[in-house]
C-alpha atoms as a PDB file:
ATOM      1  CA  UNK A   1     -34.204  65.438 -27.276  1.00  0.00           C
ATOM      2  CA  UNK A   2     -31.672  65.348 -24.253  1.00  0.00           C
ATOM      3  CA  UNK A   3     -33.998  63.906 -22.192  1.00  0.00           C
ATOM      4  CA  UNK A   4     -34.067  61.043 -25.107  1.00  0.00           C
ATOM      5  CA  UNK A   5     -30.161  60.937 -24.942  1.00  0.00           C
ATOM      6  CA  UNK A   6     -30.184  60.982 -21.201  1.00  0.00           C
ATOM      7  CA  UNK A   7     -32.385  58.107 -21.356  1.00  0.00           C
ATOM      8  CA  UNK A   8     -30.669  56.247 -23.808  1.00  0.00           C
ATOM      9  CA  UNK A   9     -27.346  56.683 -22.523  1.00  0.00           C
ATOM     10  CA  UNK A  10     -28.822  55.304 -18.807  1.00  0.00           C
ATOM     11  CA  UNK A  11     -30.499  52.160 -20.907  1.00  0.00           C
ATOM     12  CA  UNK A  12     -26.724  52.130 -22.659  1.00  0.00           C
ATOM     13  CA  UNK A  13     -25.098  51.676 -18.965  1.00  0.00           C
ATOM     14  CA  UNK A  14     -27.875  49.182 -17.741  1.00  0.00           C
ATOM     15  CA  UNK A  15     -27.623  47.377 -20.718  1.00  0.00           C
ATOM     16  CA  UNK A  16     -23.508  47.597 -20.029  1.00  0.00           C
ATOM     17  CA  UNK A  17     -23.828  46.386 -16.437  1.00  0.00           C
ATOM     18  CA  UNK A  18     -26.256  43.485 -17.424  1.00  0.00           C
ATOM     19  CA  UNK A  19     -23.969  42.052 -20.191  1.00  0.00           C
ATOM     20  CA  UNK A  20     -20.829  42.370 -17.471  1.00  0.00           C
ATOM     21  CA  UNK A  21     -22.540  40.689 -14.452  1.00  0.00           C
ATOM     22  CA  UNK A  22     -23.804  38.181 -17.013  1.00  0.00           C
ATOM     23  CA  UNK A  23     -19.794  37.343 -17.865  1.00  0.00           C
ATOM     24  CA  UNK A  24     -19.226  37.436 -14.232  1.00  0.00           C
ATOM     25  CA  UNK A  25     -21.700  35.194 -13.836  1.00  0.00           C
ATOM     26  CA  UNK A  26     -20.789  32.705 -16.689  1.00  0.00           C
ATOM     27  CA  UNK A  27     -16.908  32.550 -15.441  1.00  0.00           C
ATOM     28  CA  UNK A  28     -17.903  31.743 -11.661  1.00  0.00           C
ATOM     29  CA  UNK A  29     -19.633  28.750 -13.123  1.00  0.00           C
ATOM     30  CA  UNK A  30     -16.595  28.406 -15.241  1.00  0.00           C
ATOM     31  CA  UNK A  31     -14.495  28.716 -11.982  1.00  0.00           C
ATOM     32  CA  UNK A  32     -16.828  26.665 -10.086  1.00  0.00           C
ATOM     33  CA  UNK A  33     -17.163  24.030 -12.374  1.00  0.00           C
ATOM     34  CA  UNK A  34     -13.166  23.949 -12.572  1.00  0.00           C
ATOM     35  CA  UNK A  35     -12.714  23.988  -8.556  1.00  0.00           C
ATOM     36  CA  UNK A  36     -15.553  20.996  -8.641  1.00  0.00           C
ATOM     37  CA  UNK A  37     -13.276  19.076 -10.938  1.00  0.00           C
ATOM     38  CA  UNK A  38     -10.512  19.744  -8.925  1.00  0.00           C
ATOM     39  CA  UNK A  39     -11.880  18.728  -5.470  1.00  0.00           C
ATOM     40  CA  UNK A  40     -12.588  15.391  -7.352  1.00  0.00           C
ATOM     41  CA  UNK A  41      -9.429  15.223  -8.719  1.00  0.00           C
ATOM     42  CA  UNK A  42      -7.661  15.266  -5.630  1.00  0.00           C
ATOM     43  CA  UNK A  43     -10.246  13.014  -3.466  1.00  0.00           C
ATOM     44  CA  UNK A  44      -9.374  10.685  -6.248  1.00  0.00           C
ATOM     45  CA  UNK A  45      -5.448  11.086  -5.361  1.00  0.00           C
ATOM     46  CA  UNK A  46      -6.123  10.961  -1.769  1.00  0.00           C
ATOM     47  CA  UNK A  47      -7.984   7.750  -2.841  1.00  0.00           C
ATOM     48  CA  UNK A  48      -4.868   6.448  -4.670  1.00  0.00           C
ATOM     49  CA  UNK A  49      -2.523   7.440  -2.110  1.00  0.00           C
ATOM     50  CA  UNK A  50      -4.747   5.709   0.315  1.00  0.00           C
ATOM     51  CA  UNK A  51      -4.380   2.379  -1.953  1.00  0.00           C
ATOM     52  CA  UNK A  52      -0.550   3.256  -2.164  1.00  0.00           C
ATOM     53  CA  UNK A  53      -0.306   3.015   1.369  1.00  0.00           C
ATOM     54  CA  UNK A  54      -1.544  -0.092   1.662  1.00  0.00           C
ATOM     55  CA  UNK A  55       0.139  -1.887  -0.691  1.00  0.00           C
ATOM     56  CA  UNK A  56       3.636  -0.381   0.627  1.00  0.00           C
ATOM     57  CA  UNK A  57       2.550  -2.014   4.029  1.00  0.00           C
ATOM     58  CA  UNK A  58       0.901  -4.902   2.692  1.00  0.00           C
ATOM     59  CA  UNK A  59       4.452  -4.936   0.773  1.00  0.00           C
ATOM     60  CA  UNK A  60       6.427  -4.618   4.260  1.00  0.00           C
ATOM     61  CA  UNK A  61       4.469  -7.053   6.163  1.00  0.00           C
ATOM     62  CA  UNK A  62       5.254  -9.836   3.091  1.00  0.00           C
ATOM     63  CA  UNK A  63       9.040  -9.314   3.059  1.00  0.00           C
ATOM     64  CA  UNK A  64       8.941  -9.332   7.224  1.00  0.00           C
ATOM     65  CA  UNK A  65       6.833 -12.607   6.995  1.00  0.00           C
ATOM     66  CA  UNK A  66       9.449 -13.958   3.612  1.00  0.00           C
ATOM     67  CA  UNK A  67      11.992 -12.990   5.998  1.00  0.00           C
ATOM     68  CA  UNK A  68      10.869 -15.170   9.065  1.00  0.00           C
ATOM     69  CA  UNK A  69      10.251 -17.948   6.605  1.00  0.00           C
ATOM     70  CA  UNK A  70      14.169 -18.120   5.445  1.00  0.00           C
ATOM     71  CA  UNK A  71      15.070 -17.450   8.937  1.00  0.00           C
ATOM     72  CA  UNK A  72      12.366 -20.464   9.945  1.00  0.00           C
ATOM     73  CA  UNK A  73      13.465 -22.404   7.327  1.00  0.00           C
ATOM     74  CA  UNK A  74      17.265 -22.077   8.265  1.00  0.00           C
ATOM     75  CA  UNK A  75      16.650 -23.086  12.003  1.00  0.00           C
ATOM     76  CA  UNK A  76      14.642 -26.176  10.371  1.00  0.00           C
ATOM     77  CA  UNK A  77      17.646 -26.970   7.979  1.00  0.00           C
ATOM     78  CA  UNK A  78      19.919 -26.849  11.474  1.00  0.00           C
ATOM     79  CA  UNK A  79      17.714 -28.889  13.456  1.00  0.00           C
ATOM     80  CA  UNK A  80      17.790 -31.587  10.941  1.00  0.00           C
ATOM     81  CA  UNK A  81      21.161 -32.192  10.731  1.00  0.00           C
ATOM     82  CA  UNK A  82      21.647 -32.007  14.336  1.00  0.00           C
ATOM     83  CA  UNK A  83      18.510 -35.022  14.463  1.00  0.00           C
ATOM     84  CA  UNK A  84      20.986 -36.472  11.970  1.00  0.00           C
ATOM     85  CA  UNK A  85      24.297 -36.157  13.788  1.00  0.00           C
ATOM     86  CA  UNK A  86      22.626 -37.482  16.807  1.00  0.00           C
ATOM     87  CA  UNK A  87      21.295 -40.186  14.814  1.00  0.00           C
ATOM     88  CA  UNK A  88      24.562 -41.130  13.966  1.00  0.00           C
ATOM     89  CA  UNK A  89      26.159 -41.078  17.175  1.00  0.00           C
ATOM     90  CA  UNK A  90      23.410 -43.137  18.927  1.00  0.00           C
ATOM     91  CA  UNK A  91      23.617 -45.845  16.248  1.00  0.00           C
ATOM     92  CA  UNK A  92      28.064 -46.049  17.278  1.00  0.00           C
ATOM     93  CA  UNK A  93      26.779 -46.331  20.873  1.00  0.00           C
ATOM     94  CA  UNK A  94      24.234 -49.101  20.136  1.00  0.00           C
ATOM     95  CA  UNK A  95      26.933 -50.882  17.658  1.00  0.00           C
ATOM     96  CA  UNK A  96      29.416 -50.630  20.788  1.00  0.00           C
ATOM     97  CA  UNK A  97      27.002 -51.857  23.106  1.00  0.00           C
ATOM     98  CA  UNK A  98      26.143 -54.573  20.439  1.00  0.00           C
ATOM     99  CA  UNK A  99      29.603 -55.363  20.129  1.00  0.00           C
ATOM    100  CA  UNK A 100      30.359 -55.005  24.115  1.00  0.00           C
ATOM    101  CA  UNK A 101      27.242 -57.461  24.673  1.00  0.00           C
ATOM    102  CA  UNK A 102      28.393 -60.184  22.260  1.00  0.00           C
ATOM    103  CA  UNK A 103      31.461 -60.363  23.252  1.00  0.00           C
ATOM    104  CA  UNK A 104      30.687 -61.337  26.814  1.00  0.00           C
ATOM    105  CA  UNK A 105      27.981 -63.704  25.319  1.00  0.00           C
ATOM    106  CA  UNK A 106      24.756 -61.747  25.639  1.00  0.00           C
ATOM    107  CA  UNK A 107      22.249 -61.050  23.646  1.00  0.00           C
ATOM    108  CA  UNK A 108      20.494 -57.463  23.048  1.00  0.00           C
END
């Protein structure tokens, strides 16, 4: 009879260490399954970060080319009325010259 209650307290202990390594064994997939989700979590916010980037230069080269174009377009404004002013003045000259020419009796 002890040899039956030796042998059914070692199939007790078996049985014991079976069910525990088969917990073990169920959280590590738990555990692995939550570190797999994880890793692809954060590739997919290294992904987005990525695309942040990009956009926050894409952003800086816009404003740095918006910028040029106001300065660009400034210089342009400038120019024009300095075409203008000169436009001006050489229309007195040729008036004077008009006026110099007929008075002496020539003709332009």
């Amino acid at each position: 009879m002890q040899r039956f209650e030796k042998l059914k307290d070692r199939l007790n202990d078996a049985l014991e260490k079976i069910e525990i390594s088969l917990e073990t064994g169920l959280e590590n997939r738990e555990n692995d399954s939550s570190l797999e989700t994880l890793i692809s979590e954060n590739e997919g916010l290294k992904r987005q970060v990525d695309s942040l980037k990009a956009e926050l230069e894409s952003s800086s080269k816009d404003r740095e080319a918006n910028s040029n174009i106001k300065g660009l377009s400034a210089e342009l404004s400038y120019l024009r009325q300095e075409r203008e002013q000169e436009k001006k003045e050489l229309q007195s000259l040729y008036d004077q010259l008009s006026a110099a020419l007929a008075a002496s009796g020539e003709t332009v």
